[in-house]
C-alpha atoms as a PDB file:
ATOM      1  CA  UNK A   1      -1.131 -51.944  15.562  1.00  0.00           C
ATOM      2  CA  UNK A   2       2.116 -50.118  15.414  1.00  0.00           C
ATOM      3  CA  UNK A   3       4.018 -48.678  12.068  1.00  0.00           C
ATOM      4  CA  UNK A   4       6.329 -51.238  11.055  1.00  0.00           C
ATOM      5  CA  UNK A   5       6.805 -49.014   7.225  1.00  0.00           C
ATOM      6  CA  UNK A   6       6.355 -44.991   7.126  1.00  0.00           C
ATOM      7  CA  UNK A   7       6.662 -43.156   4.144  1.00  0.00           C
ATOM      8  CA  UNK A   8       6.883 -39.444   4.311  1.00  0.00           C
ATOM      9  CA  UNK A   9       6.237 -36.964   1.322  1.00  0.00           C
ATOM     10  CA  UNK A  10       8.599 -39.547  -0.334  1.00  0.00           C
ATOM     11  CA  UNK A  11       9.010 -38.527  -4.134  1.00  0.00           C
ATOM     12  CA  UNK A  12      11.200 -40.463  -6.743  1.00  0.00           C
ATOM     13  CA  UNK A  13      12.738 -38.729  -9.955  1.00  0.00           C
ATOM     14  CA  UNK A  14      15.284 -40.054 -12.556  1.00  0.00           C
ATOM     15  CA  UNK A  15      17.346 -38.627 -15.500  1.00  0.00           C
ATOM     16  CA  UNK A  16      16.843 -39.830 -18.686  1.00  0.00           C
ATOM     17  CA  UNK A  17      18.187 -38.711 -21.924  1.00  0.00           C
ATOM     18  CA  UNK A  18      15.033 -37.030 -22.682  1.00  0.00           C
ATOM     19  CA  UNK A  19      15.083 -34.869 -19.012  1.00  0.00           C
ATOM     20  CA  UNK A  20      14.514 -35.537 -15.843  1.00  0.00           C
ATOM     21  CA  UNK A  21      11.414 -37.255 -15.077  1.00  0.00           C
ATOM     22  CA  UNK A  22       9.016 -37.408 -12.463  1.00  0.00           C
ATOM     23  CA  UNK A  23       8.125 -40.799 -10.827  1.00  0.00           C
ATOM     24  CA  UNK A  24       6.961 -40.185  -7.492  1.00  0.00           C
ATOM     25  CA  UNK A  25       5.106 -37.247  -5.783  1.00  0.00           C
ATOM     26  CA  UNK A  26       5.033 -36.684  -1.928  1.00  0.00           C
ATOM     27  CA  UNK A  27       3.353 -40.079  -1.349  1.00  0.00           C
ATOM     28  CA  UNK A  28       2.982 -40.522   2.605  1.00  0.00           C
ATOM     29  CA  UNK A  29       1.995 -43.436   4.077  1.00  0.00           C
ATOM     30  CA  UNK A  30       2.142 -45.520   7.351  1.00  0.00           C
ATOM     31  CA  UNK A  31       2.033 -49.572   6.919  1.00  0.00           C
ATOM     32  CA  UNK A  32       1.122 -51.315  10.267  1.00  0.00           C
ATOM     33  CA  UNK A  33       2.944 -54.742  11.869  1.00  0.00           C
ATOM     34  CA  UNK A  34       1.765 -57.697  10.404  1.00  0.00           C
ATOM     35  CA  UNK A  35      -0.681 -56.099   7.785  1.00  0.00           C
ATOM     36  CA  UNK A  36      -1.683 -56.914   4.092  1.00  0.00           C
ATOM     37  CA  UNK A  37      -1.509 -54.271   1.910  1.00  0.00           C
ATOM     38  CA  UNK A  38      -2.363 -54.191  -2.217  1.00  0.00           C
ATOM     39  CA  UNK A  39      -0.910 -51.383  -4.111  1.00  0.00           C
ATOM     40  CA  UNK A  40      -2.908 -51.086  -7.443  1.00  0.00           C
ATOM     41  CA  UNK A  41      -3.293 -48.183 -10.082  1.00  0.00           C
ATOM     42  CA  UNK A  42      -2.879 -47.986 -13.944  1.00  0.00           C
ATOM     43  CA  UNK A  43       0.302 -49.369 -16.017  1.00  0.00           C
ATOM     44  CA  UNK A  44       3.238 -46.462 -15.260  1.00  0.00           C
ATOM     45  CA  UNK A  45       1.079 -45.277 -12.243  1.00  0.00           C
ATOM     46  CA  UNK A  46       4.505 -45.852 -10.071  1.00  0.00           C
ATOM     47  CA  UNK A  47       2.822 -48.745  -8.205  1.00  0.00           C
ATOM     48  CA  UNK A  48       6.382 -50.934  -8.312  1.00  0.00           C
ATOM     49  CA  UNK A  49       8.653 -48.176  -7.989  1.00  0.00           C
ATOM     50  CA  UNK A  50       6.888 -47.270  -4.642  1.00  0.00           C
ATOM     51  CA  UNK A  51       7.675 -50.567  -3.814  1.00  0.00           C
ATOM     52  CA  UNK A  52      11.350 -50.233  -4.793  1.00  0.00           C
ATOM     53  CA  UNK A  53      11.257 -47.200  -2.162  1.00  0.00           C
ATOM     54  CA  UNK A  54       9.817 -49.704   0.615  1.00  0.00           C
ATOM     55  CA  UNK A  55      12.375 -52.046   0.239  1.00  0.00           C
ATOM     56  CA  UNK A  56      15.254 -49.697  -0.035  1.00  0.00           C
ATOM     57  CA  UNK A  57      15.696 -50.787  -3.571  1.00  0.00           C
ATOM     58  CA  UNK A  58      15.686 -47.591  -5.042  1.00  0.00           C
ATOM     59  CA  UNK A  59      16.652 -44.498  -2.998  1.00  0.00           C
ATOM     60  CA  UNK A  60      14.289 -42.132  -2.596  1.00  0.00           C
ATOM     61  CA  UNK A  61      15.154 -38.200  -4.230  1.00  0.00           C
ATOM     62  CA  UNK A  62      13.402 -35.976  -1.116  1.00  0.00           C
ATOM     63  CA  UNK A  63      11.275 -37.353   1.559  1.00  0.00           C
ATOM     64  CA  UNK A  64      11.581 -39.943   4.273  1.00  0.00           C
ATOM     65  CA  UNK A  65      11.316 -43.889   4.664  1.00  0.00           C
ATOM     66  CA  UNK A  66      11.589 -45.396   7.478  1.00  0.00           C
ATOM     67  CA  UNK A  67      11.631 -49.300   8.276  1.00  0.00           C
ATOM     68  CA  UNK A  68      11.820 -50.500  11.716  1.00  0.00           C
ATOM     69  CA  UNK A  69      12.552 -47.309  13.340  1.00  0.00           C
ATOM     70  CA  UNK A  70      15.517 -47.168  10.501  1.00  0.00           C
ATOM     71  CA  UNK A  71      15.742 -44.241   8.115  1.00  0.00           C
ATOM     72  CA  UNK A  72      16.484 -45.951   5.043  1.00  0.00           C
ATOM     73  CA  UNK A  73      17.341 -42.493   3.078  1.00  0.00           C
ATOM     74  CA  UNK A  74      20.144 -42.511   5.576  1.00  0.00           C
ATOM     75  CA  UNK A  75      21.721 -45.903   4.779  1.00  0.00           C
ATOM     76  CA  UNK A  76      24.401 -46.240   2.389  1.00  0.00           C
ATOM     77  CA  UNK A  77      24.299 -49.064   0.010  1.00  0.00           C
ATOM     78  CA  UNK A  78      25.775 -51.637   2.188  1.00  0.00           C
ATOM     79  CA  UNK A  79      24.102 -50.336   5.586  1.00  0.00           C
ATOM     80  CA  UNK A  80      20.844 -51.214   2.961  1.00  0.00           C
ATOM     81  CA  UNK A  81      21.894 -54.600   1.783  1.00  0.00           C
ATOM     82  CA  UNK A  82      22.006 -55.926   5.264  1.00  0.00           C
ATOM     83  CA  UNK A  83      18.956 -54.626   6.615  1.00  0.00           C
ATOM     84  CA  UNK A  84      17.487 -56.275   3.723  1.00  0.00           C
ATOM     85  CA  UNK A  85      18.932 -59.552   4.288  1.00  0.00           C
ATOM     86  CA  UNK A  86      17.973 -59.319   7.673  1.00  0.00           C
ATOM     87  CA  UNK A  87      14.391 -57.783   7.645  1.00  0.00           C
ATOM     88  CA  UNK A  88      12.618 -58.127   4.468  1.00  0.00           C
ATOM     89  CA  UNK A  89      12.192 -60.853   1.354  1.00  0.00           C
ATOM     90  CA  UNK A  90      11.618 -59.732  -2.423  1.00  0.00           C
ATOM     91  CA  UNK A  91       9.175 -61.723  -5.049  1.00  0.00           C
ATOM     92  CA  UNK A  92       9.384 -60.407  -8.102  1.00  0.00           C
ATOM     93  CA  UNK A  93       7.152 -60.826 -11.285  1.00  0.00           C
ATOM     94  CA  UNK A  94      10.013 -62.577 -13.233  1.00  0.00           C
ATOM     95  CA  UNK A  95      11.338 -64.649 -10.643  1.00  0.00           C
ATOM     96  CA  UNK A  96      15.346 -63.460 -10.554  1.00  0.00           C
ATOM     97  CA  UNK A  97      16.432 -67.111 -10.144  1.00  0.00           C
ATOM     98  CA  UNK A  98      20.774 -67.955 -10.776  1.00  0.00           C
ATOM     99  CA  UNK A  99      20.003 -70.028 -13.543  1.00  0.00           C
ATOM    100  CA  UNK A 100      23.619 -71.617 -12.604  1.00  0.00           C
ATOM    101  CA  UNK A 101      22.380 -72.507  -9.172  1.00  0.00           C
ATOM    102  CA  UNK A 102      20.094 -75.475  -8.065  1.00  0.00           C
ATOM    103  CA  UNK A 103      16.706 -74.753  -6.142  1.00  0.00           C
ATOM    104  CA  UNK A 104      18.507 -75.707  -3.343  1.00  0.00           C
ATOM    105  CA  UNK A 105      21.223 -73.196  -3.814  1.00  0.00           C
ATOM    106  CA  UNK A 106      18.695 -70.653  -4.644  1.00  0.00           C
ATOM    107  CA  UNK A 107      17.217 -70.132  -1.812  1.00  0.00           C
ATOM    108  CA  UNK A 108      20.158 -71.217   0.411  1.00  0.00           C
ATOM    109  CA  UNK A 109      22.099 -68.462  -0.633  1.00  0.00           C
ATOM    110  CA  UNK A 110      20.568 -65.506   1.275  1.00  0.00           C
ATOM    111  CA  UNK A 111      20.987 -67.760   4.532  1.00  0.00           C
ATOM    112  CA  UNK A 112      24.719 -68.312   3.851  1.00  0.00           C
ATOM    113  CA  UNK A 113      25.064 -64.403   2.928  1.00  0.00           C
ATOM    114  CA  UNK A 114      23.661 -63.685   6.472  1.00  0.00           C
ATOM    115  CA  UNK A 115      26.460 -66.513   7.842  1.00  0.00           C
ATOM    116  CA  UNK A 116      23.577 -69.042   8.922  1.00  0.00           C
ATOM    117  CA  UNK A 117      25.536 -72.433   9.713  1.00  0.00           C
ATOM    118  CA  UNK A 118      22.016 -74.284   8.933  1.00  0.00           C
ATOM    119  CA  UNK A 119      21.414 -72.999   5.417  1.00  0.00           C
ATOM    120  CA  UNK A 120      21.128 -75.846   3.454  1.00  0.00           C
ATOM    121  CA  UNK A 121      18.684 -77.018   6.218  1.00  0.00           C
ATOM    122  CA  UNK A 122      17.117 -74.360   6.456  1.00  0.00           C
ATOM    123  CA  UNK A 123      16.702 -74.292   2.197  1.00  0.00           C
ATOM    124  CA  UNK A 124      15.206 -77.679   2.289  1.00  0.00           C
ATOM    125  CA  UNK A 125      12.892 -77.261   4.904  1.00  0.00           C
ATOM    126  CA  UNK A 126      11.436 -73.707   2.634  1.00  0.00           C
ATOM    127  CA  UNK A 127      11.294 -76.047  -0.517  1.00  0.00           C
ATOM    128  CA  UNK A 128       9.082 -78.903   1.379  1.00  0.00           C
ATOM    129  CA  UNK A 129       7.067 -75.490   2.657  1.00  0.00           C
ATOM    130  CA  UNK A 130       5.918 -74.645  -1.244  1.00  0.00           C
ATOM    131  CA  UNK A 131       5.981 -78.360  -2.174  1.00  0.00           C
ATOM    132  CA  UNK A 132       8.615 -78.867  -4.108  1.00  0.00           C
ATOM    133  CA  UNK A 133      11.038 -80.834  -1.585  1.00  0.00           C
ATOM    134  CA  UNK A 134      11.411 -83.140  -4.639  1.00  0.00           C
ATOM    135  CA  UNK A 135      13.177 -80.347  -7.053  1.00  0.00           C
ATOM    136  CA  UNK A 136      15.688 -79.565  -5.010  1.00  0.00           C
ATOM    137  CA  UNK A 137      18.029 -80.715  -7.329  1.00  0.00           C
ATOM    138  CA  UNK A 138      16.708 -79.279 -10.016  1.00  0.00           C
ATOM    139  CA  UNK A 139      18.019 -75.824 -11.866  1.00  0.00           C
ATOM    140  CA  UNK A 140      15.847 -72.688 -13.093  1.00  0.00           C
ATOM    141  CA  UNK A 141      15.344 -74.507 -16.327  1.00  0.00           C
ATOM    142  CA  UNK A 142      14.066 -77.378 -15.442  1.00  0.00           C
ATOM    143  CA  UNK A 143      11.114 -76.246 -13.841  1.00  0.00           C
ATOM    144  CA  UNK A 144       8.033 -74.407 -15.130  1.00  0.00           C
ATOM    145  CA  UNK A 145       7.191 -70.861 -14.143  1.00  0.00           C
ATOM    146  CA  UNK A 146       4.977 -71.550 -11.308  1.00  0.00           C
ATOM    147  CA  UNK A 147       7.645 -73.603  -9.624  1.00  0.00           C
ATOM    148  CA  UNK A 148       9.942 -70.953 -10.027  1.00  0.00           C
ATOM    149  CA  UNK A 149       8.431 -68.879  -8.393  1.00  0.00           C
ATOM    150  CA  UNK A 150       7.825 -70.968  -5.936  1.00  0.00           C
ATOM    151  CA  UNK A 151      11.492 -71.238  -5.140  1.00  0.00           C
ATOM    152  CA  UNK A 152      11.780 -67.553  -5.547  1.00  0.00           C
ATOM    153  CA  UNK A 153       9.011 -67.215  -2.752  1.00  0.00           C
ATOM    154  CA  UNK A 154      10.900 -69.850  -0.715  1.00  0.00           C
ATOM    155  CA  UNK A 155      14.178 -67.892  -0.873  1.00  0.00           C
ATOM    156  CA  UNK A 156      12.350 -64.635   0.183  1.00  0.00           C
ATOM    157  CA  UNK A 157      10.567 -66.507   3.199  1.00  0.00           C
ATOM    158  CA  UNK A 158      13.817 -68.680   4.216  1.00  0.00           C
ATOM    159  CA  UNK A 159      15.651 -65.919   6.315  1.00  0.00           C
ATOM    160  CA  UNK A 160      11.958 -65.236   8.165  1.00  0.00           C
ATOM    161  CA  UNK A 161      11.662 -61.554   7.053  1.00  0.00           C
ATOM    162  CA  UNK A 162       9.884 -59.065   8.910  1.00  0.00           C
ATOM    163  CA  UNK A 163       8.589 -57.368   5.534  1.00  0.00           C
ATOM    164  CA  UNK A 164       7.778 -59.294   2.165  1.00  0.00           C
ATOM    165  CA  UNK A 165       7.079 -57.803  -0.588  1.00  0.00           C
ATOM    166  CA  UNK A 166       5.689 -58.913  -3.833  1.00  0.00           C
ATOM    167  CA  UNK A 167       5.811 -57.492  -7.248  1.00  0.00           C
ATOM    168  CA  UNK A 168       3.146 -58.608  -9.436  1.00  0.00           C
ATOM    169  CA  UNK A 169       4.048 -62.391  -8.257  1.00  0.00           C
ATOM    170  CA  UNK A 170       1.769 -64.059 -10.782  1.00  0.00           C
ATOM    171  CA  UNK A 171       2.166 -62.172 -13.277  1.00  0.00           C
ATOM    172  CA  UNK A 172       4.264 -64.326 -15.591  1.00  0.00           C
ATOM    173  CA  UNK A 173       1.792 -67.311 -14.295  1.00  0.00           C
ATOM    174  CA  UNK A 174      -1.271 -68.489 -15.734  1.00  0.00           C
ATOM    175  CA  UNK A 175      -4.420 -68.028 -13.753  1.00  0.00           C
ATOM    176  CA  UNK A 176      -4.383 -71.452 -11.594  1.00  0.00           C
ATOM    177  CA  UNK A 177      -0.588 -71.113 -10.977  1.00  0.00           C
ATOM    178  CA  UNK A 178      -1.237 -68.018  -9.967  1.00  0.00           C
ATOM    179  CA  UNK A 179      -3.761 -68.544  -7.736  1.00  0.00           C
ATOM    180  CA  UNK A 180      -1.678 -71.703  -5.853  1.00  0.00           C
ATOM    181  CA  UNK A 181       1.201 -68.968  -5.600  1.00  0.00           C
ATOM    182  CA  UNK A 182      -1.299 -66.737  -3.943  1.00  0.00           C
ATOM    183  CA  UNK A 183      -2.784 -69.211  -1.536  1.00  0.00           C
ATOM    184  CA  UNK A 184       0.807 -69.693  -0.875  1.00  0.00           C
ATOM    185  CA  UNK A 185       2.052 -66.376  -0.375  1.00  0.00           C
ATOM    186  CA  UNK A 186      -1.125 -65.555   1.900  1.00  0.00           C
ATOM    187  CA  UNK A 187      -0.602 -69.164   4.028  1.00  0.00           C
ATOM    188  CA  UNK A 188       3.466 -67.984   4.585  1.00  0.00           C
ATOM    189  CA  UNK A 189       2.318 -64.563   5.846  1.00  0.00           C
ATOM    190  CA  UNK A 190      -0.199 -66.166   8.352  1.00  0.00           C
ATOM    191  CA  UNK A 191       1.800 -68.349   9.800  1.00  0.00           C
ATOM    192  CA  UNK A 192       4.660 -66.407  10.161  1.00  0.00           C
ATOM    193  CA  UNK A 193       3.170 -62.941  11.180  1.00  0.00           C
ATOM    194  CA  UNK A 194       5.134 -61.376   8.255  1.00  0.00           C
ATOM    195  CA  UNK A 195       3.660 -58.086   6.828  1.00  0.00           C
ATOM    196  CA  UNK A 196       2.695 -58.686   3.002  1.00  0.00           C
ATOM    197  CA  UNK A 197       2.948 -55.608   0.450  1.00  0.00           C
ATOM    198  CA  UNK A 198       1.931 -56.666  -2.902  1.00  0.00           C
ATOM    199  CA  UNK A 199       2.108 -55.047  -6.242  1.00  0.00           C
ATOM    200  CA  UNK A 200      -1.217 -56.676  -8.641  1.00  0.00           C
ATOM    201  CA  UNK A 201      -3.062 -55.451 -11.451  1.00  0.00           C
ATOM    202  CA  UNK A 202      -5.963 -58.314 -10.097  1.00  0.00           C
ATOM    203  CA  UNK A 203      -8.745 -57.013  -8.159  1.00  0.00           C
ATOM    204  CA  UNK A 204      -9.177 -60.762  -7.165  1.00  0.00           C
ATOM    205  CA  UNK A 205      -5.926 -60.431  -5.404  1.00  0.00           C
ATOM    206  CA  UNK A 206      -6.121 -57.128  -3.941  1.00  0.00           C
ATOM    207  CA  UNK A 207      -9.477 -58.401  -2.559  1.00  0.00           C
ATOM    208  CA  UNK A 208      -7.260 -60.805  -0.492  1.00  0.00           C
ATOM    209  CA  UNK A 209      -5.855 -57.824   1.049  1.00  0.00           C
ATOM    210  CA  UNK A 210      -6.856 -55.927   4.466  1.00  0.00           C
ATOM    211  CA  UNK A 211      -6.269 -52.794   2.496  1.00  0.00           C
ATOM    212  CA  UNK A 212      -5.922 -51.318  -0.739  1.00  0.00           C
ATOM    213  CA  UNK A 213      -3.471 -48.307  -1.977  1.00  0.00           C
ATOM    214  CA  UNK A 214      -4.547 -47.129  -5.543  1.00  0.00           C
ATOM    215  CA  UNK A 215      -2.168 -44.925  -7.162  1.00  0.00           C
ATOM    216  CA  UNK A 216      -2.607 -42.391 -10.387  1.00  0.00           C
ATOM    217  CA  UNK A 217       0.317 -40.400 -11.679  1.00  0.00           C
ATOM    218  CA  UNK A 218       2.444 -41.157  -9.003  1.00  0.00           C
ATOM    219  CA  UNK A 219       0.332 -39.975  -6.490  1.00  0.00           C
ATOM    220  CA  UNK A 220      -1.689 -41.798  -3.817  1.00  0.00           C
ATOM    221  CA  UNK A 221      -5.321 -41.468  -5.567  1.00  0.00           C
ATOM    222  CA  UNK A 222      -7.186 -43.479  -2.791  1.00  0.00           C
ATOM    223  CA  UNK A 223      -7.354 -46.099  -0.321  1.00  0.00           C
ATOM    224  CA  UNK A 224      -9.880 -49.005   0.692  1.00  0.00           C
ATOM    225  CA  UNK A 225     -10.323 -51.275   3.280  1.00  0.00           C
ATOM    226  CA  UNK A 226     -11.226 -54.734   2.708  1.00  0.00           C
ATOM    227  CA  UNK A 227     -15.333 -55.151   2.542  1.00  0.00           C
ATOM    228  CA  UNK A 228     -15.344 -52.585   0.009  1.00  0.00           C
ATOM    229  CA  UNK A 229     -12.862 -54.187  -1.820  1.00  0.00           C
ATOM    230  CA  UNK A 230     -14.197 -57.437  -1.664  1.00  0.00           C
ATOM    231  CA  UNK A 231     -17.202 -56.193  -3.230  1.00  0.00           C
ATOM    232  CA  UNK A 232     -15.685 -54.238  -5.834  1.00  0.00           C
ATOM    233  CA  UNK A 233     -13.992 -57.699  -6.751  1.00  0.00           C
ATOM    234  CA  UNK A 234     -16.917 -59.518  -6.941  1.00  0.00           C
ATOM    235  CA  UNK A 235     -18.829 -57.319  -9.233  1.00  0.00           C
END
C-alpha cells in the first residue's frame, strides 16, 4: 500500500516559563492508505502531541510531515486549515462540541465551512449513521457523554476525510460506551476506506489495530503488528 502520512526525523519543542522543553525527538514514520494504526506509550510519552503533528495541529520545530504528497511544515496556518477541512476529521477525548449549537449544527458546520450546498443533509444523514437521527435537535447538554461523542465522530466523518484521527476517543466514556464508540469508529473506517490513527491507553483497543506505535520519552520505542498484539491483549 502506498504512504498516505510520512513523518521524517520530526521533533516538537515548546517554551515554557521554566525553559524550553523537549517533546518530540526525530520520530520517523510512514503510515500507509487505508491503514489502522494505535499509538500507545506511558502518560507524557508524547503519544497525542505526535498526533497534533499528523494533523497539522501543531507545527512541527525541525523535521518533515508530509500528508498527501503535501508538506505540511510548509503550510501557513490557513493553507493548514483547509487541507484539514478537506482531508482529515479530528475526535478528541473531550468531545469539543459548540455547546450553543444543536447536534445538527455540530456536525453541519464543517460542511458549510467547506461551502457544501447539502450540509444540513449531509449532517442528518451522519447523525442516523451513529444512531442518533432522533437528537438532532438536541444541544451538547442534553445528551450524555457517549452521545457526544458520537456527534463529535459524526462531524469528523461528515466531510468523508481521507485521514481520521482519534485522541483517546473513549476516554471520558465508561467501558460499554466506549466500546459502542469503538465498534463505531472501526465500522466508519471500513466502510469508507478512511485511514484510522488512534491515540489509547487500552490494549483492548490497540488490539483492534493492524499496527501498533509505542512511544517512550518522545521517541518511537517499538512497533507491533497485529497477532502479536492481539495476544498481548488477551493475556
Amino acid at each position: 500500500m502506498s504512504s498516505i502520512l510520512s513523518l521524517k526525523d520530526a521533533t516538537l519543542a515548546l517554551d515554557s516559563n521554566a525553559g524550553r522543553i523537549e517533546i518530540l525527538h526525530g520520530i520517523s514514520l510512514d503510515v500507509a492508505a487505508g491503514e489502522t494504526l494505535a499509538l500507545v506509550g506511558p502518560s507524557g510519552s508524547g503519544k497525542s502531541s505526535l498526533l497534533m503533528l499528523m494533523g497539522g495541529l501543531e507545527r512541527a520545530t525541525s523535521g518533515q510531515i508530509m500528508a498527501l504528497d503535501h508538506d505540511l511544515s510548509a503550510m501557513d496556518e490557513d493553507a493548514l486549515a483547509r487541507f484539514r477541512r478537506e482531508n482529515m476529521g479530528v475526535v478528541f477525548q473531550n468531545f469539543h462540541l459548540i455547546p450553543t449549537m444543536t447536534a445538527l449544527e455540530n456536525v453541519a458546520t464543517p460542511l458549510e465551512l467547506a461551502g457544501r450546498s447539502d450540509a444540513q443533509e449531509r449532517a442528518r444523514a451522519e447523525l442516523e449513521a451513529v444512531g442518533l437521527a432522533h437528537r438532532a435537535d438536541h444541544y451538547p447538554s442534553q445528551m450524555s457523554g457517549g452521545e457526544q461523542q458520537r456527534v463529535a465522530l459524526a462531524r469528523a466523518c461528515a466531510p468523508s476525510p481521507r485521514l481520521l484521527l482519534a485522541d483517546e476517543p473513549t476516554g471520558n466514556l465508561d467501558q460499554a460506551t466506549g466500546e459502542t464508540i469503538m465498534d463505531l469508529l472501526f465500522d466508519l473506517h471500513a466502510k469508507r476506506d478512511t485511514t484510522l490513527i488512534m491515540v489509547t491507553h487500552s490494549n483492548s483497543l490497540a488490539a483492534r489495530c493492524e499496527r501498533v506505535v509505542r512511544l517512550r520519552d518522545g521517541q518511537l520505542d517499538n512497533e507491533t503488528h497485529l497477532t502479536s498484539v492481539a495476544t498481548e491483549a488477551r493475556a
